[in-house]
N, C-alpha and C. Protein backbone atom coordinates (compact mmCIF):
# COMPACT_ATOMS: atom_id res chain seq x y z
N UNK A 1 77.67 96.06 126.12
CA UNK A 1 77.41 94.90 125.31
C UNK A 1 78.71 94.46 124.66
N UNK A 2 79.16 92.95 124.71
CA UNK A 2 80.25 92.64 123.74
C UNK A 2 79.76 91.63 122.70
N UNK A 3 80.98 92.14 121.74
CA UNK A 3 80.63 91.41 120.65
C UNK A 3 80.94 90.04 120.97
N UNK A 4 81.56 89.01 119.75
CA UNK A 4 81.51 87.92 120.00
C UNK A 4 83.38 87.78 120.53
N UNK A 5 83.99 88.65 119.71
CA UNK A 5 85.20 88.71 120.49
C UNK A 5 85.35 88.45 121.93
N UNK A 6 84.69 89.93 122.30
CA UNK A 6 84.67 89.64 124.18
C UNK A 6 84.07 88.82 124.86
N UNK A 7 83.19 88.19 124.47
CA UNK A 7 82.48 87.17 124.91
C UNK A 7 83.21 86.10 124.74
N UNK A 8 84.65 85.91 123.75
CA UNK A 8 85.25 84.79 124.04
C UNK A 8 86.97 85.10 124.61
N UNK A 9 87.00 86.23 124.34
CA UNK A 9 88.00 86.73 125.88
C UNK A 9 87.65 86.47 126.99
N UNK A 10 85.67 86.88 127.29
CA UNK A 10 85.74 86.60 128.75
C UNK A 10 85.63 85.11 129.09
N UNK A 11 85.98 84.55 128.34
CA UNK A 11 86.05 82.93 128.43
C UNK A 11 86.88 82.55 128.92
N UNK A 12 88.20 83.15 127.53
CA UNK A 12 89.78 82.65 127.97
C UNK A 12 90.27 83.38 129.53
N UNK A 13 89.71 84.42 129.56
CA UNK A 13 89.89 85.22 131.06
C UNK A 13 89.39 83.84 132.21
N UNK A 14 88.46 83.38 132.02
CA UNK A 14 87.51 82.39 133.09
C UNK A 14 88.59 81.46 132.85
N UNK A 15 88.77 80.75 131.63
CA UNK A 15 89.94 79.54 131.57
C UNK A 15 91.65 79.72 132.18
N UNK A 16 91.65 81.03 132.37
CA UNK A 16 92.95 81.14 132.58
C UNK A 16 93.05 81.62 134.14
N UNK A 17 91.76 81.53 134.46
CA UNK A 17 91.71 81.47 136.24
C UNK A 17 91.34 83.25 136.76
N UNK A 18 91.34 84.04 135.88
CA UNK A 18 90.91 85.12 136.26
C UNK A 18 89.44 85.65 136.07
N UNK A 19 89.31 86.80 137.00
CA UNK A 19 87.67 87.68 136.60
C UNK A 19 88.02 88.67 135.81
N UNK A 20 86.86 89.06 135.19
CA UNK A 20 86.86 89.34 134.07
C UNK A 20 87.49 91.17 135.00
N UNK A 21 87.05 91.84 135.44
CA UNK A 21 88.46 92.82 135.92
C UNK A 21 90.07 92.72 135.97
N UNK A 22 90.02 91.47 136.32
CA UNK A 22 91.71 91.30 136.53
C UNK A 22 91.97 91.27 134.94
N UNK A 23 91.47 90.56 134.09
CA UNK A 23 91.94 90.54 132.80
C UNK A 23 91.97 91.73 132.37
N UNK A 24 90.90 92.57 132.76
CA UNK A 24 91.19 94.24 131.91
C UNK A 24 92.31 94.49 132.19
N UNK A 25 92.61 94.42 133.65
CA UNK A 25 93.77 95.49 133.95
C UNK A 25 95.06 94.67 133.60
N UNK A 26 95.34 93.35 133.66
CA UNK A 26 96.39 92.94 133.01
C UNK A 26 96.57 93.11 131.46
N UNK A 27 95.47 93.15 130.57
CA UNK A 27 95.75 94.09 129.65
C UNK A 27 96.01 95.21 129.61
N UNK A 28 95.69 96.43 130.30
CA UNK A 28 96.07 97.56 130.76
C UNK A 28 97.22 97.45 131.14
N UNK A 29 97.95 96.63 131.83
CA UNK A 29 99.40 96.39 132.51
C UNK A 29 100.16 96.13 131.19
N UNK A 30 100.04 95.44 130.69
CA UNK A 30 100.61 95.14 129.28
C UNK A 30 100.93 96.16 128.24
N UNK A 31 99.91 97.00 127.96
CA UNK A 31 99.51 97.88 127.13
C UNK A 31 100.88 99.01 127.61
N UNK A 32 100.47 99.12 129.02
CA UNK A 32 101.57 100.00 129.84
C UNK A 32 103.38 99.38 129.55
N UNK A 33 103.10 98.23 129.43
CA UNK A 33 104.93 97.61 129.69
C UNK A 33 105.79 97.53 128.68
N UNK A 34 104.64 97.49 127.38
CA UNK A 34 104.96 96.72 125.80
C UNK A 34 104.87 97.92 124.63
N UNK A 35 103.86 98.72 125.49
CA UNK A 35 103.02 99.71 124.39
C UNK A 35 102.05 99.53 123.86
N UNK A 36 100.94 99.97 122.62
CA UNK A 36 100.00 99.76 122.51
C UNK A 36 100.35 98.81 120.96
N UNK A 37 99.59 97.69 120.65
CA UNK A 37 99.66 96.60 118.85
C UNK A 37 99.21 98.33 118.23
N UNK A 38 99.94 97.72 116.93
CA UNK A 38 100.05 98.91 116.18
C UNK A 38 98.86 98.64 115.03
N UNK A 39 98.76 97.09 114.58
CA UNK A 39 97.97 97.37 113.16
C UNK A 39 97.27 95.91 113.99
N UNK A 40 96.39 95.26 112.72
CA UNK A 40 95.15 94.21 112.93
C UNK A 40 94.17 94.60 113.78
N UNK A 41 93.38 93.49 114.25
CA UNK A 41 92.27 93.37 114.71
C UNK A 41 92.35 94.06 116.39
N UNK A 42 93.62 93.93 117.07
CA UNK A 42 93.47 94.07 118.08
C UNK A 42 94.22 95.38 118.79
N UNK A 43 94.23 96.14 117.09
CA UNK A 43 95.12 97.30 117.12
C UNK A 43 94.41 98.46 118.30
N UNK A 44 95.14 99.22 119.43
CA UNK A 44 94.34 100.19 120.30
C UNK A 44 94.00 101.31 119.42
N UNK A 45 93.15 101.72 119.33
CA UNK A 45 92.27 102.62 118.45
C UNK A 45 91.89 104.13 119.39
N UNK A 46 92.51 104.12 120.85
CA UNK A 46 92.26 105.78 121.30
C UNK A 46 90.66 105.80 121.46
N UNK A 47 90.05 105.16 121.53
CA UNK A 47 88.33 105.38 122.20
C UNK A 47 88.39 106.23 123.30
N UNK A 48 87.69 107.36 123.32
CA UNK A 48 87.88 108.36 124.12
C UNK A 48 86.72 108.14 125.13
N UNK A 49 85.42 107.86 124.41
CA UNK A 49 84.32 107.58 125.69
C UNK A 49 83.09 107.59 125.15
N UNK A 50 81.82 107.52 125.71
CA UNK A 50 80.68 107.46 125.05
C UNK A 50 80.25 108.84 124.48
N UNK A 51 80.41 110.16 125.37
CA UNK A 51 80.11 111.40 125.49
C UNK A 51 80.98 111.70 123.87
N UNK A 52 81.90 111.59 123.81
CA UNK A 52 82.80 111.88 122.90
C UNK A 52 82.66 111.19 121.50
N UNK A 53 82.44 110.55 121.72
CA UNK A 53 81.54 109.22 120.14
C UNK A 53 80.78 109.84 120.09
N UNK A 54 79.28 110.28 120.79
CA UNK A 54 78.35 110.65 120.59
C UNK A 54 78.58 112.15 119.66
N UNK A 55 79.43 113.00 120.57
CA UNK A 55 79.12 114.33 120.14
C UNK A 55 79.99 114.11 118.50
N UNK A 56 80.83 113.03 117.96
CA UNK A 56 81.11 113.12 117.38
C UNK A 56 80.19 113.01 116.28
N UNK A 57 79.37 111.74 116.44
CA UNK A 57 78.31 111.29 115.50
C UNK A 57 77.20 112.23 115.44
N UNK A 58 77.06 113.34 116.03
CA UNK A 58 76.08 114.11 115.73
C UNK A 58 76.62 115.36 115.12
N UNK A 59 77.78 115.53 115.07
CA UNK A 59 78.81 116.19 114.36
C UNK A 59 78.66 115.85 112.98
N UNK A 60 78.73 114.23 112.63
CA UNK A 60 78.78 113.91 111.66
C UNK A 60 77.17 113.81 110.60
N UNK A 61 76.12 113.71 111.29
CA UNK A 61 74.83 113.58 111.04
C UNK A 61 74.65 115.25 110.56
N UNK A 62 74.72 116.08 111.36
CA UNK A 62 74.45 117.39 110.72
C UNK A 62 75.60 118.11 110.02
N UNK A 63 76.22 117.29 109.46
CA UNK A 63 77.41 118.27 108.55
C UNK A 63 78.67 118.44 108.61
N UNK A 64 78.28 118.73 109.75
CA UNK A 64 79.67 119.38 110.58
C UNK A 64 80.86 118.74 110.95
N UNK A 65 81.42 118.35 109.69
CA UNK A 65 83.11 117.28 110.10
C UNK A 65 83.61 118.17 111.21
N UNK A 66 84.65 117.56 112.14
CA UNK A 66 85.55 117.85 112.32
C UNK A 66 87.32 117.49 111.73
């Protein structure tokens, strides 16, 4: 599901002549050439995966910080 952000990335992606894959990976290409934005909205944040969110949040529900 995207928020309203991606839903208007996958716009500018459509306006700028690409599918919405090619835009990932030219962000990915970017990310690779430039490095990752450091601070704001569009700062890379290290999302590891769903499995990994999850076990975190149930980490966090029963107590157990890490």
């Amino acid at each position: 599901m995207l928020g309203v952000n991606g839903q208007i990335l996958m716009h500018f992606a459509a306006l700028a002549g690409l599918a919405w894959p090619e835009y990932l990976q030219a962000m990915r290409d970017g990310l690779a050439k430039h490095g990752p934005v450091r601070a704001g909205v569009y700062a890379e944040t290290g999302y590891e995966d769903v499995a990994v969110h999850t076990a975190r949040l149930k980490q966090h529900e029963s107590g157990m910080e890490v």
